[in-house]
Protein backbone atom coordinates (compact mmCIF):
# COMPACT_ATOMS: atom_id res chain seq x y z
CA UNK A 1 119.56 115.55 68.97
CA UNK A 2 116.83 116.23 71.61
CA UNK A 3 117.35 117.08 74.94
CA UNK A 4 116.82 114.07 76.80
CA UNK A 5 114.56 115.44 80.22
CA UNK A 6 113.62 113.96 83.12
CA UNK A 7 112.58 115.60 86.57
CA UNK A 8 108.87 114.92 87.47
CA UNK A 9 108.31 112.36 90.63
CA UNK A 10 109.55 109.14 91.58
CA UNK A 11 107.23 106.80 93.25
CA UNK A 12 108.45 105.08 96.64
CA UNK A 13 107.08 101.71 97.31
CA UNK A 14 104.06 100.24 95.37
CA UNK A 15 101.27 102.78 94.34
CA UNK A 16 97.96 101.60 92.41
CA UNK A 17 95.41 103.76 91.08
CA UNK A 18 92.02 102.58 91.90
CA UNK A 19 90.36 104.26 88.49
CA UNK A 20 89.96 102.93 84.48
CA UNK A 21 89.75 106.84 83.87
CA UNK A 22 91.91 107.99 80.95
CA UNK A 23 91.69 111.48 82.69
CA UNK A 24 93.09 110.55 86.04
CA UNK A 25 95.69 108.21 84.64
CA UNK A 26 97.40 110.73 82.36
CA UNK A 27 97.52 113.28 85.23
CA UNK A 28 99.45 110.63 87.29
CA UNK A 29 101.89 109.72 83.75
CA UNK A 30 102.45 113.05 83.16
CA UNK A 31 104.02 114.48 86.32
CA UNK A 32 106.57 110.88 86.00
CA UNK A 33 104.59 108.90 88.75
CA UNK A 34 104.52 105.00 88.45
CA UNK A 35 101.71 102.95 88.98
CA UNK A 36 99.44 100.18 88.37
CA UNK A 37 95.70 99.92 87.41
CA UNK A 38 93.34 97.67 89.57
CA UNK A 39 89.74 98.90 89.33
CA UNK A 40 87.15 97.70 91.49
CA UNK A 41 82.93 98.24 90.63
CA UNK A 42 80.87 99.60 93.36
CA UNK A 43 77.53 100.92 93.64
CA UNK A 44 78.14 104.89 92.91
CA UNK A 45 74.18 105.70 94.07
CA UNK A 46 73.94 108.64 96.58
CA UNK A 47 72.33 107.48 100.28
CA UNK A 48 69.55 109.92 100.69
CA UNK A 49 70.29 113.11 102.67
CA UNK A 50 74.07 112.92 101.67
CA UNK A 51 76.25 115.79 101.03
CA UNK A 52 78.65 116.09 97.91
CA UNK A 53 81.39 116.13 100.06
CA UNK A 54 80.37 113.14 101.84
CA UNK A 55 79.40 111.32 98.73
CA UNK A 56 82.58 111.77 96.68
CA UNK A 57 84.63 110.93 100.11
CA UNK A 58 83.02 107.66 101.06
CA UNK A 59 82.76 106.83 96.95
CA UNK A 60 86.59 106.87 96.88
CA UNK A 61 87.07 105.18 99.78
CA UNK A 62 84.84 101.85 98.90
CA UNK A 63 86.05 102.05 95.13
CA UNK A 64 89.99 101.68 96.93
CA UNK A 65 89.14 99.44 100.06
CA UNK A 66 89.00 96.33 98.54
CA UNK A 67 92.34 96.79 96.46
CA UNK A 68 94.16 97.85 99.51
CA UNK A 69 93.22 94.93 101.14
CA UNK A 70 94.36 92.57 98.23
CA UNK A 71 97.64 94.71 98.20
CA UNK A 72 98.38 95.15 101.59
CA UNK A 73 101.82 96.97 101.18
CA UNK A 74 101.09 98.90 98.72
CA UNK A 75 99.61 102.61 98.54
CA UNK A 76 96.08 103.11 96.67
CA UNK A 77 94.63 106.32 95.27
CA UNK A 78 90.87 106.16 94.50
CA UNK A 79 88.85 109.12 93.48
CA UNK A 80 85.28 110.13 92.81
CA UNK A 81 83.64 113.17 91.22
CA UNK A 82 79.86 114.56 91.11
CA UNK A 83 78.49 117.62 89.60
CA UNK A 84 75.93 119.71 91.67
CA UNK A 85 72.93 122.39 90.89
CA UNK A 86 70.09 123.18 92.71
CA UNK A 87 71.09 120.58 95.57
CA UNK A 88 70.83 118.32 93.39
CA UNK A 89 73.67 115.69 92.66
CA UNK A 90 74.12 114.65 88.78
CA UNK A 91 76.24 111.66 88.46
CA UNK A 92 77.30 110.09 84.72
CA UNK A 93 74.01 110.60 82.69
CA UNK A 94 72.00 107.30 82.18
CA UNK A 95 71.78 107.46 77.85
CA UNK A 96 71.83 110.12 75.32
CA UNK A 97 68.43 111.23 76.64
CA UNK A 98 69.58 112.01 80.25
CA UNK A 99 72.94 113.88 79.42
CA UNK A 100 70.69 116.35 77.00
CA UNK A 101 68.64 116.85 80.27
CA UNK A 102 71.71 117.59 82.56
CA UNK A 103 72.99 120.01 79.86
CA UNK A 104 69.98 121.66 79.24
CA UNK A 105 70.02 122.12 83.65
CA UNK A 106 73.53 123.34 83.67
CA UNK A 107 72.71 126.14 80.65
CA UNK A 108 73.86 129.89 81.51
CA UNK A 109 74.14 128.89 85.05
CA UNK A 110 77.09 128.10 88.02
CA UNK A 111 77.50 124.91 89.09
CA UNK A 112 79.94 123.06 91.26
CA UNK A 113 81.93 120.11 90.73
CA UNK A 114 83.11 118.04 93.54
CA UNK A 115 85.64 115.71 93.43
CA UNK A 116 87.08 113.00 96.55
CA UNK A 117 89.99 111.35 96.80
CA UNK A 118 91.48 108.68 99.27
CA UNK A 119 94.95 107.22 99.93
CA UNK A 120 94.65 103.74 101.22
CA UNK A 121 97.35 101.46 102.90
CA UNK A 122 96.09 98.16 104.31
CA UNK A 123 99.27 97.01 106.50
CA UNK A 124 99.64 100.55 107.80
CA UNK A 125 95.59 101.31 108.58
CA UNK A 126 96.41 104.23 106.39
CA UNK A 127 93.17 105.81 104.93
CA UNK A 128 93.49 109.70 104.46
CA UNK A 129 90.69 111.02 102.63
CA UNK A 130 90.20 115.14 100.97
CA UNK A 131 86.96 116.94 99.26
CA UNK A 132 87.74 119.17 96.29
CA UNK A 133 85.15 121.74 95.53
CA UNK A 134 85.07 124.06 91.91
CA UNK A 135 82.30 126.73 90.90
CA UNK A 136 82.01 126.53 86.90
CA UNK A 137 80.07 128.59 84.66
CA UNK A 138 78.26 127.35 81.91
CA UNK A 139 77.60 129.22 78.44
CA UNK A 140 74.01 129.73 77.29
CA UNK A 141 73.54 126.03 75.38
CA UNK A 142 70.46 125.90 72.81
CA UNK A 143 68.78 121.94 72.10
CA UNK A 144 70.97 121.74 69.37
CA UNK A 145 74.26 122.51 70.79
CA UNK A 146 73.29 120.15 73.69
CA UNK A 147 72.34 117.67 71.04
CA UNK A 148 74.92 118.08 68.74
CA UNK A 149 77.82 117.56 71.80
CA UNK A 150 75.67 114.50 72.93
CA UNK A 151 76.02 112.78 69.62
CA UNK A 152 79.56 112.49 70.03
CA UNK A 153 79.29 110.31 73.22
CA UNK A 154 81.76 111.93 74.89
CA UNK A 155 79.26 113.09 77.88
CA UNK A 156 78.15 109.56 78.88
CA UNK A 157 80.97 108.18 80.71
CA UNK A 158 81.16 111.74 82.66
CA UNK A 159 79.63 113.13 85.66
CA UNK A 160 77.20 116.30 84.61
CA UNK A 161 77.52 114.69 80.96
CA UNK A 162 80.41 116.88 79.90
CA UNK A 163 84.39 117.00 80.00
CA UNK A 164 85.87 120.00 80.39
CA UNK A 165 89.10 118.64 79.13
CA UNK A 166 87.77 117.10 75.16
CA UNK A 167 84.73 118.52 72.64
CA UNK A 168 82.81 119.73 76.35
CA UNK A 169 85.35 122.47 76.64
CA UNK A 170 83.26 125.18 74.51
CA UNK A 171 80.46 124.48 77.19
CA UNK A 172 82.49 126.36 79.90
CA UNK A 173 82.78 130.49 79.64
CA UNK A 174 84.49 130.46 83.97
CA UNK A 175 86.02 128.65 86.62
CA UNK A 176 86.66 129.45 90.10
CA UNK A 177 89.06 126.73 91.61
CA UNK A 178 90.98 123.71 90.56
CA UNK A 179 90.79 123.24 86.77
CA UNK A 180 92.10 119.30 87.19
CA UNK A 181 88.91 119.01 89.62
CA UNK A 182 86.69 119.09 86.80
CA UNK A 183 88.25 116.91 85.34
CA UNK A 184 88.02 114.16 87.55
CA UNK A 185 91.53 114.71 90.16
CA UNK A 186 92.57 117.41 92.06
CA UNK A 187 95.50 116.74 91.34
CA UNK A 188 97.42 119.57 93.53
CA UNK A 189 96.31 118.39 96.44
CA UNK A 190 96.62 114.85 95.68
CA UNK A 191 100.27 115.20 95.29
CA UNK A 192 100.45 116.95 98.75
CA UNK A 193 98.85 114.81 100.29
CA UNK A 194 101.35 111.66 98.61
CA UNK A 195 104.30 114.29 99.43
CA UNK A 196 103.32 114.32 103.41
CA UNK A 197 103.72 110.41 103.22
CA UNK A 198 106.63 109.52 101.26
CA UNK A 199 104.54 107.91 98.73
CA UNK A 200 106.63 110.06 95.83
CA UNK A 201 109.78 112.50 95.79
CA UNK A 202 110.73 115.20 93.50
CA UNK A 203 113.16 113.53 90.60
CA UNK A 204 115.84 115.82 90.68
CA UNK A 205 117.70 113.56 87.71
């Protein structure tokens, strides 16, 4: 018979996550957490002049403000990510055509990948908000390997059009920083942050 385990977090209270992402979702099931889904659609276009720090931060915080207000009580954990070269800020590609440009940028060079979270509680004017920043290298890409890794569609729900964590994986040769950045949720600092405020505990049973 298998060993039955447990361990992992319990969640205290209510606790939504503010995000349809597969990614974030199974970083959350994985480590025990309970929560909901409730996602809310916002404009994600940069104001002009904004950092990627500022951008991911305030991105979070509108994608979880109007959940927290509909759930007053209960705690709600948005998140936002952008890839950035040159200054420039690459959100999800706009078609097939745009993600082959992004990849085609991104060849043999660094990038970063910057990804904000917030942790919203209506009734308790609780809004605490982090940047995440990770340097990744790229491997030298030629038209066809961008093509060929377009065709599978997995780069155009994706900031940068890539995933680290599916096909996009042979893209990357280095990475300085959090690996679970670039994937969409830092998620060691996101369960500090939830640790600080009683949102979870360690499940010691």
């Amino acid at each position: 018979m298998d060993e039955i385990k447990t361990g992992g977090f319990y969640t205290v209270g209510q606790l939504i996550l503010a995000s349809s992402s597969p990614r974030r979702q199974k970083f959350l099931h994985e480590l025990g957490i309970d929560f909901s889904v409730e996602v809310k659609e916002i404009d994600e276009s940069c104001d002009v002049g904004e950092t990627p720090e500022r951008v991911v931060k305030r991105l979070a915080e509108e994608k979880g403000t109007e959940i927290a207000r509909q759930f007053p009580s209960a705690y709600v954990l948005a998140a936002d990510t952008v890839v950035v070269i040159d200054d420039e800020i690459l959100g999800k590609p706009k078609n097939s055509a745009d993600a082959e440009v992004m990849l085609k940028t991104l060849s043999g060079r660094w990038h970063e990948v910057w990804s904000g979270f917030s942790i919203q509680k209506a009734e308790d004017a609780l809004c605490v908000q982090q940047a995440v920043r990770t340097q990744v290298l790229f491997r030298e890409l030629t038209e066809d390997l961008c093509r060929a890794y377009v065709l599978t569609g997995e780069p155009l729900d994706k900031a940068g059009g890539y995933g680290l964590q599916g096909r996009g994986g042979f893209l990357v040769e280095e990475i300085k920083g959090s690996y679970s950045n670039v994937i969409g949720l830092p998620v060691a600092q996101v369960i500090d942050i939830m640790l600080q405020y009683g949102i979870i505990v360690p499940r010691l049973k």
